[in-house]
C-alpha atoms as a PDB file:
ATOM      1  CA  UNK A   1       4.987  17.527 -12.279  1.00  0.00           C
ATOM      2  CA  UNK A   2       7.005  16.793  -9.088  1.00  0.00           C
ATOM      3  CA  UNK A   3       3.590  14.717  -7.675  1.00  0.00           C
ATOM      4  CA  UNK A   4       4.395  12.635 -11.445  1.00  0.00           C
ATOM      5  CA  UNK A   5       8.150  12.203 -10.694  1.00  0.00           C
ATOM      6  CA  UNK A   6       7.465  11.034  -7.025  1.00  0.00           C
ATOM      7  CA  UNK A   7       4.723   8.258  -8.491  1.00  0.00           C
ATOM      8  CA  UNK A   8       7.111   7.424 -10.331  1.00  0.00           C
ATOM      9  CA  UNK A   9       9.592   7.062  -8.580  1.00  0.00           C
ATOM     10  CA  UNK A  10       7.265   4.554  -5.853  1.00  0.00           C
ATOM     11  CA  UNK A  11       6.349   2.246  -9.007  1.00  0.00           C
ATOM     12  CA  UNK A  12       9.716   1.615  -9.619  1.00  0.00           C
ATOM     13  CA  UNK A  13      10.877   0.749  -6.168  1.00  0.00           C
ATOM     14  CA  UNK A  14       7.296  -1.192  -5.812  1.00  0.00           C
ATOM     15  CA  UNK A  15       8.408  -3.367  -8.520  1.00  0.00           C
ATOM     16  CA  UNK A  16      11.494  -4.049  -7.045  1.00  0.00           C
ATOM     17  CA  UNK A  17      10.025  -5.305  -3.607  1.00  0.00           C
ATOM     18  CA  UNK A  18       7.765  -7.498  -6.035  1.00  0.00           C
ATOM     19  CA  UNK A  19      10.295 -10.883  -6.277  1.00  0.00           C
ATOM     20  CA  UNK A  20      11.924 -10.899  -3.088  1.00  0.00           C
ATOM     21  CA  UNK A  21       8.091 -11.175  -1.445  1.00  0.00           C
ATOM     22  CA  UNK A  22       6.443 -13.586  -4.516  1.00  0.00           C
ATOM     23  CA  UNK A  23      10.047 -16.128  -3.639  1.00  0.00           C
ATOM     24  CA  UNK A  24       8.808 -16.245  -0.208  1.00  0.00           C
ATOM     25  CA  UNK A  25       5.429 -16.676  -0.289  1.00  0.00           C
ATOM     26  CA  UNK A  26       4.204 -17.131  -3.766  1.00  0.00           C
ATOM     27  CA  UNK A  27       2.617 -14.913  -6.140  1.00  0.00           C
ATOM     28  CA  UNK A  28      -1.414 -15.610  -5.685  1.00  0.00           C
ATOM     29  CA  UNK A  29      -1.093 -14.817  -2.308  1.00  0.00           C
ATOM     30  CA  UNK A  30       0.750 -11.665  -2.337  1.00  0.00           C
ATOM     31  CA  UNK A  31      -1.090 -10.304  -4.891  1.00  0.00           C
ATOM     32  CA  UNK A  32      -4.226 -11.025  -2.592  1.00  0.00           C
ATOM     33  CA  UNK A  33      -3.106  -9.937   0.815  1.00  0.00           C
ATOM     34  CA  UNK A  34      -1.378  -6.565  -1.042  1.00  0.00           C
ATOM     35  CA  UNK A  35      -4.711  -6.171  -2.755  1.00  0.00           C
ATOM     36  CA  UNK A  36      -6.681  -6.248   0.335  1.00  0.00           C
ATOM     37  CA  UNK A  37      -4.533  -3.690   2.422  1.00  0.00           C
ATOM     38  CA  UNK A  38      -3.853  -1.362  -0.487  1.00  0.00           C
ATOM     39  CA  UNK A  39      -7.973  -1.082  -1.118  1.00  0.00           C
ATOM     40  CA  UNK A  40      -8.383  -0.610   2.462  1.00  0.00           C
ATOM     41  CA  UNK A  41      -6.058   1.995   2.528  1.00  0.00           C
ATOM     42  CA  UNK A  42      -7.632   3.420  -0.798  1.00  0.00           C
ATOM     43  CA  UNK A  43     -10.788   3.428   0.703  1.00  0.00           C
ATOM     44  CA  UNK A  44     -10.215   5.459   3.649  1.00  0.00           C
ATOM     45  CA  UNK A  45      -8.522   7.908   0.824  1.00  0.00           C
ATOM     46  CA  UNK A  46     -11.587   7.969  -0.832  1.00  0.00           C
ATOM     47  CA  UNK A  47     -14.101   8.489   1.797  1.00  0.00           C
ATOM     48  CA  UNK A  48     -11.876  10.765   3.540  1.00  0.00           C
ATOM     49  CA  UNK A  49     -11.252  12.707   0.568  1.00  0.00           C
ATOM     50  CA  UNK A  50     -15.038  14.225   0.262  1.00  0.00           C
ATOM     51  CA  UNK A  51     -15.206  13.945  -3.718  1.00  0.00           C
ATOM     52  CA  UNK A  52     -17.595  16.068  -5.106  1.00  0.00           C
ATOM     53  CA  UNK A  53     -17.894  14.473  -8.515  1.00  0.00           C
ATOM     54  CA  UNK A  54     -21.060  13.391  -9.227  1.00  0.00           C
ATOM     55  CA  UNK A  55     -21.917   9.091  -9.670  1.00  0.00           C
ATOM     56  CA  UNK A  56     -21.761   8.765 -13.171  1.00  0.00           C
ATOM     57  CA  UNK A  57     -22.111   4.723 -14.355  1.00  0.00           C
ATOM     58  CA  UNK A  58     -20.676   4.978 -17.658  1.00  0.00           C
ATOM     59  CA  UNK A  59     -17.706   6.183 -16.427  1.00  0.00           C
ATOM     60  CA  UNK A  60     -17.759   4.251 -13.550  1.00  0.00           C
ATOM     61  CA  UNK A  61     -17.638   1.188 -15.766  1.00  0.00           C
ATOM     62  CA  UNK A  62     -15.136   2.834 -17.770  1.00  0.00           C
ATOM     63  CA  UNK A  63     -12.919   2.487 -14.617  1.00  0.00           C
ATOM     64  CA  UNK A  64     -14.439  -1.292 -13.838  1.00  0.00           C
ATOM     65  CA  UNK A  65     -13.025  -1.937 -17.428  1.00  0.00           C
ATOM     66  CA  UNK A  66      -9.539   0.095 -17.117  1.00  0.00           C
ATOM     67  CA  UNK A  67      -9.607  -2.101 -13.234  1.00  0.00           C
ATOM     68  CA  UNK A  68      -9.988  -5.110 -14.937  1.00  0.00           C
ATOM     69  CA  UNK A  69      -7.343  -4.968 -18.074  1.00  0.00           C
ATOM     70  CA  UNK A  70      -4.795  -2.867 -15.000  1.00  0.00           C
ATOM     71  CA  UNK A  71      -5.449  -6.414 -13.069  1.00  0.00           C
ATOM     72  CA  UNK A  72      -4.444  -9.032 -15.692  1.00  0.00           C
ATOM     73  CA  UNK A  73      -1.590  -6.500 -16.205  1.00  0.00           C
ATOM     74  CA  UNK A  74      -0.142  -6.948 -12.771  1.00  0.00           C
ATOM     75  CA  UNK A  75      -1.411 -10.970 -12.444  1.00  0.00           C
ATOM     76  CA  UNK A  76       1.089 -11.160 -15.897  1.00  0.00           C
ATOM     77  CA  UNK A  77       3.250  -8.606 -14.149  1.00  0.00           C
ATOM     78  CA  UNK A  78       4.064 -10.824 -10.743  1.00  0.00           C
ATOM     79  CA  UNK A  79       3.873 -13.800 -12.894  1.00  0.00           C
ATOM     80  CA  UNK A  80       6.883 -12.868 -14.898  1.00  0.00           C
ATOM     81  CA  UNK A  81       8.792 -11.954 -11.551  1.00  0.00           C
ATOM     82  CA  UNK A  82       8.334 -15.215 -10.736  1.00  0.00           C
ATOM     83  CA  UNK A  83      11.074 -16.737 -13.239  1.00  0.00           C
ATOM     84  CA  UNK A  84      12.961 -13.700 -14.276  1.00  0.00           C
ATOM     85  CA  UNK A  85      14.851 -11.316 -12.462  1.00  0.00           C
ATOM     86  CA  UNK A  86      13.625  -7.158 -11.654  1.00  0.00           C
ATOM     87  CA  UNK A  87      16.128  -6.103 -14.059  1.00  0.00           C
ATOM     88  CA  UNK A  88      14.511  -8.162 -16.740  1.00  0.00           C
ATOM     89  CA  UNK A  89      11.071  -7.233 -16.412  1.00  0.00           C
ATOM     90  CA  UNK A  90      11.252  -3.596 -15.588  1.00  0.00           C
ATOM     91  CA  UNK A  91      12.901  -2.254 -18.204  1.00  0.00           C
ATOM     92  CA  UNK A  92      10.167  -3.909 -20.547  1.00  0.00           C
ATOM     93  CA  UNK A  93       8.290  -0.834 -19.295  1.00  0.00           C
ATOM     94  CA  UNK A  94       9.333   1.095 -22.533  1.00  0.00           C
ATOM     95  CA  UNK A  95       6.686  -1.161 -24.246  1.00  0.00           C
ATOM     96  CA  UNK A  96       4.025   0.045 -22.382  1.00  0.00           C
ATOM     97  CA  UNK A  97       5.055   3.491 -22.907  1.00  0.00           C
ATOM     98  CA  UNK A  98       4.696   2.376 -26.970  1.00  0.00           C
ATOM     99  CA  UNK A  99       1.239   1.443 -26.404  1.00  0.00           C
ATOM    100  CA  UNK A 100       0.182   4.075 -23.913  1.00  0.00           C
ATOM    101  CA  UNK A 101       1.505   6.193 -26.635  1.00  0.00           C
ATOM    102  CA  UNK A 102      -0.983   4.687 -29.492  1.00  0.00           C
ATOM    103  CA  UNK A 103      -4.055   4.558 -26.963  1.00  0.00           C
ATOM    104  CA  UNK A 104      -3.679   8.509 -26.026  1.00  0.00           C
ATOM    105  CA  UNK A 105      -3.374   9.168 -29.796  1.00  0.00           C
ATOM    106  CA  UNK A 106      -6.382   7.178 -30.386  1.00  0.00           C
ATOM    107  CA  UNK A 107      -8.357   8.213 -26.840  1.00  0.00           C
ATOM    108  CA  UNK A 108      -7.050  11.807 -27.248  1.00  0.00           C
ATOM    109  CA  UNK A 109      -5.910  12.405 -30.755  1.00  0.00           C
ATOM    110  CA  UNK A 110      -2.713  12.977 -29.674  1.00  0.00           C
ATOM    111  CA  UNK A 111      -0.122  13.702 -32.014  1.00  0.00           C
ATOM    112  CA  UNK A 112       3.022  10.708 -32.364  1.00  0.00           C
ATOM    113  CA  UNK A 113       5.817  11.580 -35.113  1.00  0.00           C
ATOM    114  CA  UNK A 114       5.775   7.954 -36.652  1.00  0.00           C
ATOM    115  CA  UNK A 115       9.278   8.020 -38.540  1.00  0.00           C
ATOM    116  CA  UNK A 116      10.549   8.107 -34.859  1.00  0.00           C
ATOM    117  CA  UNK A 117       8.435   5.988 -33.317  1.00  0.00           C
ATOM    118  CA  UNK A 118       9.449   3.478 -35.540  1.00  0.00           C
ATOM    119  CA  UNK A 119      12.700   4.043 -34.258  1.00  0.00           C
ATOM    120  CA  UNK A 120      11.939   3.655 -30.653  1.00  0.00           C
ATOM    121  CA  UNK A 121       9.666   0.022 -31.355  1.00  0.00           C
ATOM    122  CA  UNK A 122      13.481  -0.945 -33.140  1.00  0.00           C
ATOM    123  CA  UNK A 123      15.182  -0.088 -29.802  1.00  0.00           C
ATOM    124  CA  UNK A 124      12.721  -1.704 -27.841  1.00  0.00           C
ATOM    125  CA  UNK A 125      12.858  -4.833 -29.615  1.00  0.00           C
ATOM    126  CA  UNK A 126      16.597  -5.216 -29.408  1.00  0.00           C
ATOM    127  CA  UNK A 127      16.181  -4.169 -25.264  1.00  0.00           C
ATOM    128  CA  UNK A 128      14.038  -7.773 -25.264  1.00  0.00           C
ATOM    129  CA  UNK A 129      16.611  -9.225 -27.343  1.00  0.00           C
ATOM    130  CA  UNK A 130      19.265  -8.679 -24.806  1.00  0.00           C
ATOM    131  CA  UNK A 131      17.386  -9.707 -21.547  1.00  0.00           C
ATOM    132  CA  UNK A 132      16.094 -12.694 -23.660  1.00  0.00           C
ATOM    133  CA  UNK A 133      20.051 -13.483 -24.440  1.00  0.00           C
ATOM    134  CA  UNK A 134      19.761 -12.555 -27.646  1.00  0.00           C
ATOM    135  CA  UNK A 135      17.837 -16.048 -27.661  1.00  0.00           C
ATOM    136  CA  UNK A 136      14.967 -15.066 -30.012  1.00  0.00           C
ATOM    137  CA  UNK A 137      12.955 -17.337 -28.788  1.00  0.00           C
ATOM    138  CA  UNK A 138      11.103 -15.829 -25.570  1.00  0.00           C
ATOM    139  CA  UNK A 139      11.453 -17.291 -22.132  1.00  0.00           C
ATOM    140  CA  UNK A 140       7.953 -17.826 -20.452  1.00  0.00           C
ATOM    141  CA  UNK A 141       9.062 -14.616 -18.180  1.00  0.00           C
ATOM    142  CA  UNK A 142       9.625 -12.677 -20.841  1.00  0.00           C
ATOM    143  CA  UNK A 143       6.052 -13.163 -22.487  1.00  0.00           C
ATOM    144  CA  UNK A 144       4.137 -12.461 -19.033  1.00  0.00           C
ATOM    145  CA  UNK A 145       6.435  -9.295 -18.598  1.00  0.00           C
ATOM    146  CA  UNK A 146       5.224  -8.177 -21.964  1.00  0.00           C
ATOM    147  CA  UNK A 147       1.626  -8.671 -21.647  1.00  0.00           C
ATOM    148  CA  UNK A 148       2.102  -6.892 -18.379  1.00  0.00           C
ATOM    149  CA  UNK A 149       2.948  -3.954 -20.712  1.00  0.00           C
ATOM    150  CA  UNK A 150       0.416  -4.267 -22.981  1.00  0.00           C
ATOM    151  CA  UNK A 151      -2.041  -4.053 -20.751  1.00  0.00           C
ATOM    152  CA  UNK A 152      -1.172  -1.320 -18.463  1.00  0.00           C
ATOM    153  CA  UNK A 153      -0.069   0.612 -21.786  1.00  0.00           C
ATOM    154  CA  UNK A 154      -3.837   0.833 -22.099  1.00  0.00           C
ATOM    155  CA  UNK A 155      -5.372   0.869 -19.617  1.00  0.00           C
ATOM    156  CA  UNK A 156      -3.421   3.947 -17.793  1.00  0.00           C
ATOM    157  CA  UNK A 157      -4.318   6.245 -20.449  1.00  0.00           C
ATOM    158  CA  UNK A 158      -8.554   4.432 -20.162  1.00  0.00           C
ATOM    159  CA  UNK A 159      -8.215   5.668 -16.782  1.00  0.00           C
ATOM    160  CA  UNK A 160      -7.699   9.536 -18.139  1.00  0.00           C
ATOM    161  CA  UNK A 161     -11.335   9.476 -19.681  1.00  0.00           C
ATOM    162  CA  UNK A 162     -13.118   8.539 -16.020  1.00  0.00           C
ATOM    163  CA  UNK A 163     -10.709  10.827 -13.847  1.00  0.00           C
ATOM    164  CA  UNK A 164     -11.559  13.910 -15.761  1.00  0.00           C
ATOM    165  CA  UNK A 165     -15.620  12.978 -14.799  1.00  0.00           C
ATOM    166  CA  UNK A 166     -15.915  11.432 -11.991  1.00  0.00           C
ATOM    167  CA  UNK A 167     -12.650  12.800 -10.442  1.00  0.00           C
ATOM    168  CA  UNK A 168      -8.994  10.571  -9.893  1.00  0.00           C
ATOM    169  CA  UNK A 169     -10.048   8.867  -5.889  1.00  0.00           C
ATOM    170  CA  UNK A 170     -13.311   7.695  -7.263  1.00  0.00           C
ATOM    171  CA  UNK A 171     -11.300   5.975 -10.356  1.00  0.00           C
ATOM    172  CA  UNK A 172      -8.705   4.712  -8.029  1.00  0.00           C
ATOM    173  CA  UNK A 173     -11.273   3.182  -5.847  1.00  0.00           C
ATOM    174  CA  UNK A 174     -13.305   1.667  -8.316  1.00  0.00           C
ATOM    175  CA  UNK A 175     -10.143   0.375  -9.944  1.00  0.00           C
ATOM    176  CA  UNK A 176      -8.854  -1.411  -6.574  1.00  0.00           C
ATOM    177  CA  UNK A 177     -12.011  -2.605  -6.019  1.00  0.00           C
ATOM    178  CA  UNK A 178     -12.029  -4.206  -9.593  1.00  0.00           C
ATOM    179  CA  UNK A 179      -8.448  -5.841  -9.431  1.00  0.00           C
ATOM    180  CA  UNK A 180      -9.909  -6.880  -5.365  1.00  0.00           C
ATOM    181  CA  UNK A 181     -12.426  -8.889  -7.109  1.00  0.00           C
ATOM    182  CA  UNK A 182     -10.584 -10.291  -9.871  1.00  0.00           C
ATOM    183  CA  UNK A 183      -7.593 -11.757  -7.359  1.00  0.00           C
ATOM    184  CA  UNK A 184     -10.323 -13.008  -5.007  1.00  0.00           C
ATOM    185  CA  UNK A 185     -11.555 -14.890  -7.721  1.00  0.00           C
ATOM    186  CA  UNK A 186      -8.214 -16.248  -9.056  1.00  0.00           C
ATOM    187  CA  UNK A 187      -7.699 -17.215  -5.351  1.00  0.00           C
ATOM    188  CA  UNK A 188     -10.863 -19.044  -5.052  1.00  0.00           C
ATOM    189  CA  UNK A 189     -10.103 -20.660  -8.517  1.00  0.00           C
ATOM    190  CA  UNK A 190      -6.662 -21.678  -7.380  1.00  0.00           C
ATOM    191  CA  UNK A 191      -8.308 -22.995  -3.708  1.00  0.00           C
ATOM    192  CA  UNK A 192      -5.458 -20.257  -2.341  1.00  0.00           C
ATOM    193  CA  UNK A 193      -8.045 -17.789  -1.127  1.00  0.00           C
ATOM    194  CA  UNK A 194      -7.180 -18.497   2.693  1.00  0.00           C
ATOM    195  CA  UNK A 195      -6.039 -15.090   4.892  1.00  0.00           C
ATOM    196  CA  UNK A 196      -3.183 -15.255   6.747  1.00  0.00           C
ATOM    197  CA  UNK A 197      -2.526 -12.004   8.455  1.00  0.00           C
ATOM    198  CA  UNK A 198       0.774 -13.544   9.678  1.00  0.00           C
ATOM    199  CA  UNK A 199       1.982 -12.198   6.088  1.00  0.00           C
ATOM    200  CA  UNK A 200       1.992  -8.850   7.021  1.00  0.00           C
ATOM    201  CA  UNK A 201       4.730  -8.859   9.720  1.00  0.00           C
ATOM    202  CA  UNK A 202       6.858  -9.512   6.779  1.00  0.00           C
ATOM    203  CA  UNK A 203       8.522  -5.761   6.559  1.00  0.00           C
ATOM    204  CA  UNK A 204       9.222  -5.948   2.893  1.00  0.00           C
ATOM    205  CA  UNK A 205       5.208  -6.110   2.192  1.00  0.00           C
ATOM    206  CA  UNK A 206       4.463  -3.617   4.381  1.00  0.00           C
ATOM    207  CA  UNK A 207       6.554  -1.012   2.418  1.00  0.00           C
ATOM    208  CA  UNK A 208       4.810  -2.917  -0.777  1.00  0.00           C
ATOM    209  CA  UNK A 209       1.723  -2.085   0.107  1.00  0.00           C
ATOM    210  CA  UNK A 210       2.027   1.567   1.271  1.00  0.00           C
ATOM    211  CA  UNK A 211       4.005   2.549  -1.876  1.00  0.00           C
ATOM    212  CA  UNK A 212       2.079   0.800  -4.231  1.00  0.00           C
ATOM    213  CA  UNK A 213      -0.628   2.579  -2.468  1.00  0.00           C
ATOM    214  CA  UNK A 214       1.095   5.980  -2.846  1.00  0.00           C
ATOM    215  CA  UNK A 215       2.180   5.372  -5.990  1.00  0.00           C
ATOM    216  CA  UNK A 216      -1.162   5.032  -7.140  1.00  0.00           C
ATOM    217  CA  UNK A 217      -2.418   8.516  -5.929  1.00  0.00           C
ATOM    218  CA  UNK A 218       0.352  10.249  -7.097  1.00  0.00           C
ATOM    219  CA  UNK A 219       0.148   8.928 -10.708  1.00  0.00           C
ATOM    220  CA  UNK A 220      -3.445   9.259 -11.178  1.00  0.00           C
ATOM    221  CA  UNK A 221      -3.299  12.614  -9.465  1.00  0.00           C
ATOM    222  CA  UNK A 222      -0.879  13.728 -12.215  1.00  0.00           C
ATOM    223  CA  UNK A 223      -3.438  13.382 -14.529  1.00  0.00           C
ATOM    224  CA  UNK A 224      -5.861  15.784 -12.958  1.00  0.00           C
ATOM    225  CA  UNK A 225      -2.742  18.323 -13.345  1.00  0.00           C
ATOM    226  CA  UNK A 226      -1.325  17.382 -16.010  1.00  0.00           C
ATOM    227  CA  UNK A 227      -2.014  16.198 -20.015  1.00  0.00           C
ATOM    228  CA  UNK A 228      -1.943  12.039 -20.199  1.00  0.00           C
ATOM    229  CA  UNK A 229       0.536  12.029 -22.504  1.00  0.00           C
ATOM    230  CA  UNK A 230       2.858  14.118 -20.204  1.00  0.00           C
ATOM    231  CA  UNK A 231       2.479  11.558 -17.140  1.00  0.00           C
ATOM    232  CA  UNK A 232       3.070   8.768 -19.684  1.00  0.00           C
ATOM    233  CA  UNK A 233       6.600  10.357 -20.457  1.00  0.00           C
ATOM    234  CA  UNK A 234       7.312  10.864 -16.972  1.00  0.00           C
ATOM    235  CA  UNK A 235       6.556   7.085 -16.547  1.00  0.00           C
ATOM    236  CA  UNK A 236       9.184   6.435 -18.746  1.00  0.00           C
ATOM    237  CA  UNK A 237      11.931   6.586 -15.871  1.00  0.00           C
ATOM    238  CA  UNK A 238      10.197   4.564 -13.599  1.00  0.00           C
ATOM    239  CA  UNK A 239      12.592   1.422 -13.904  1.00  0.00           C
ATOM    240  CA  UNK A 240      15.322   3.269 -12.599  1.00  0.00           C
ATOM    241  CA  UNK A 241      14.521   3.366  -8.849  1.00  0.00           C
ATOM    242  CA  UNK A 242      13.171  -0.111  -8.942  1.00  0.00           C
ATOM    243  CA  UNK A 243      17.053  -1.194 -10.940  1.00  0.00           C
ATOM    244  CA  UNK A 244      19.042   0.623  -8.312  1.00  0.00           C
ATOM    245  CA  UNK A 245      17.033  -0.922  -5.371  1.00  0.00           C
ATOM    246  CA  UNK A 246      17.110  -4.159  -6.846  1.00  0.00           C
ATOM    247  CA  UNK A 247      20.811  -4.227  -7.085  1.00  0.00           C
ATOM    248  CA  UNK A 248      21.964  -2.053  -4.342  1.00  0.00           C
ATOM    249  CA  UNK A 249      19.571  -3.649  -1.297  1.00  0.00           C
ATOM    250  CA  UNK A 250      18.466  -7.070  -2.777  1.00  0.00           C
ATOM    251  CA  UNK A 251      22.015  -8.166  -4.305  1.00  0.00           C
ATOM    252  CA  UNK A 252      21.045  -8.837  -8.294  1.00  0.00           C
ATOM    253  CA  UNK A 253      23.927  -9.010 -10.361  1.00  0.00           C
ATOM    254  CA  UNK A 254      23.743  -7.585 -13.992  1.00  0.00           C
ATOM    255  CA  UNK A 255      24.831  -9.412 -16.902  1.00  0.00           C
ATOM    256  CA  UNK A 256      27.037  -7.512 -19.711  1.00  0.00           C
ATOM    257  CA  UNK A 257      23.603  -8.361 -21.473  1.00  0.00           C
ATOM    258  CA  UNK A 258      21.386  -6.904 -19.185  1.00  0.00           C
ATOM    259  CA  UNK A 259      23.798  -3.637 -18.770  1.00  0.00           C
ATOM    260  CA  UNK A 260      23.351  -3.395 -22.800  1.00  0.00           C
ATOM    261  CA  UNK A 261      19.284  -4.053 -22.516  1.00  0.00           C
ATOM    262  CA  UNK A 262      19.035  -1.278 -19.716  1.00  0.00           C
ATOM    263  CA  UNK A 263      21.014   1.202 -21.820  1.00  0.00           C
ATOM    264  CA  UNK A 264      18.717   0.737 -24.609  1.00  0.00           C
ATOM    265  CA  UNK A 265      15.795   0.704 -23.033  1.00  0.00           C
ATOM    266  CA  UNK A 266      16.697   4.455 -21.256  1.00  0.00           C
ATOM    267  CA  UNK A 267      17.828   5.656 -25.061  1.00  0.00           C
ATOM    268  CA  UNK A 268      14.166   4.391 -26.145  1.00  0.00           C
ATOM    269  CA  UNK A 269      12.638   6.221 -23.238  1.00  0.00           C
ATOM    270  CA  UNK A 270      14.799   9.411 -23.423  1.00  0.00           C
ATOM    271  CA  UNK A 271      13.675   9.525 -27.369  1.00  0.00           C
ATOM    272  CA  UNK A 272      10.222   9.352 -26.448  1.00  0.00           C
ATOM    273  CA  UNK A 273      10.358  11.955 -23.919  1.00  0.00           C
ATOM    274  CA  UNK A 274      12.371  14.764 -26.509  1.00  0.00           C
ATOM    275  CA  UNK A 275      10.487  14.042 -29.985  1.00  0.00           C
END
């Protein structure tokens, strides 16, 4: 569990490193210089790792295909740091945990008591209420953020099926690899494909990379350890590092709305995590 907590724990300070670095040098490129390093570094992982899982395509392309929705996830993810502050989007995280919760019951016939789930989606909607200032129509941030949600709320429990086969550093790998590919091309799309290696004196992408990186391994490892559903609760904590980060080291103030969104969003998660 403690290998859970810990990637955990990296996602949420990851996420708070996000807008400082995208403000500096804009979001296509950091997402493609990160990308590089962080499947570099997962490669070396990999190979270094010796898995003894044998190559198995289907699943394979089950991770191409969890790679590819985990991708538009973050694109939508950086995107919506962009325009709206960490606070904001992190906290949106209790939506993925609502759809990570309906893809493991569907993926692994899980069990979800619906009387309180309906519950949680009703304290979920008024936690985007208050970041939205109680403005019910959604900024463009807002949107992004929650498509970044929906997205990694399925394909995190996707990447369960392939880790159980062809073991968690192959599905990793292949996943990196995937996202790689898809940035490259958004780069090449958006004639902002040029490397500039200069980027990586910049300290604060340094410590993006490595704990994305780590962050990575840790979570997926949970899974070989643990049931999905049981990581997925875990996750439900993550925006607390990345909130305390954000406000302690890079100087975000909270609004009385934001304070009220935050609170809500932790009663969601602690509900999912006890029923």
């Amino acid at each position: 569990m403690i290998t859970a907590i810990l990637g955990v724990f990296f996602m949420g300070i990851t996420d708070a490193l996000w807008r400082p670095c995208i403000l500096i040098h804009g979001h296509v490129k950091i997402l493609l210089h990160r990308t590089l390093l962080t499947t570099l570094l997962l490669g070396i992982y990999f190979v270094s790792s010796g898995p003894t899982n044998q190559i198995n395509m289907p699943m394979i392309a089950l991770a191409i295909l969890s790679g590819l929705i985990a991708g538009v996830g973050l694109f939508s993810l950086v995107k919506a740091f962009k325009t709206e502050t960490t606070t904001n989007v992190i906290f949106l995280n209790i939506f993925t945990l609502l759809i990570s919760q309906i893809v493991s019951f569907i993926l692994f016939k899980e069990v979800i008591q619906w009387k309180y789930y309906c519950i949680q989606i009703g304290l979920s909607i008024f936690t985007i209420v208050c970041f939205n200032g109680f403005n019910f129509k959604l900024r463009k941030g807002i949107k992004h953020g929650l498509l970044a949600c929906l997205c990694f709320g399925i394909a995190y429990p996707l990447a369960g099926i392939p880790i159980e086969k062809i073991g968690y550093q192959t599905t990793i790998f292949v996943q990196e690899v995937t996202i790689l590919i898809l940035f490259l091309c958004i780069g090449y799309y958006t004639k902002k494909m040029k490397i500039d290696l200069k980027i990586y004196y910049d300290i604060k992408i340094i410590f993006l990379v490595f704990l994305s990186t780590i962050a990575v391994i840790l979570f997926f490892y949970s899974y070989t350890i643990l049931e999905v559903y049981k990581v997925n609760l875990i996750s439900s904590f993550h925006p607390i590092g990345g909130m305390l980060l954000s406000v302690i080291v890079f100087k975000e103030q909270l609004s009385k709305y934001q304070i009220l969104g935050a609170v809500s969003s932790i009663v969601a998660c602690v509900l999912i995590y006890i029923i």
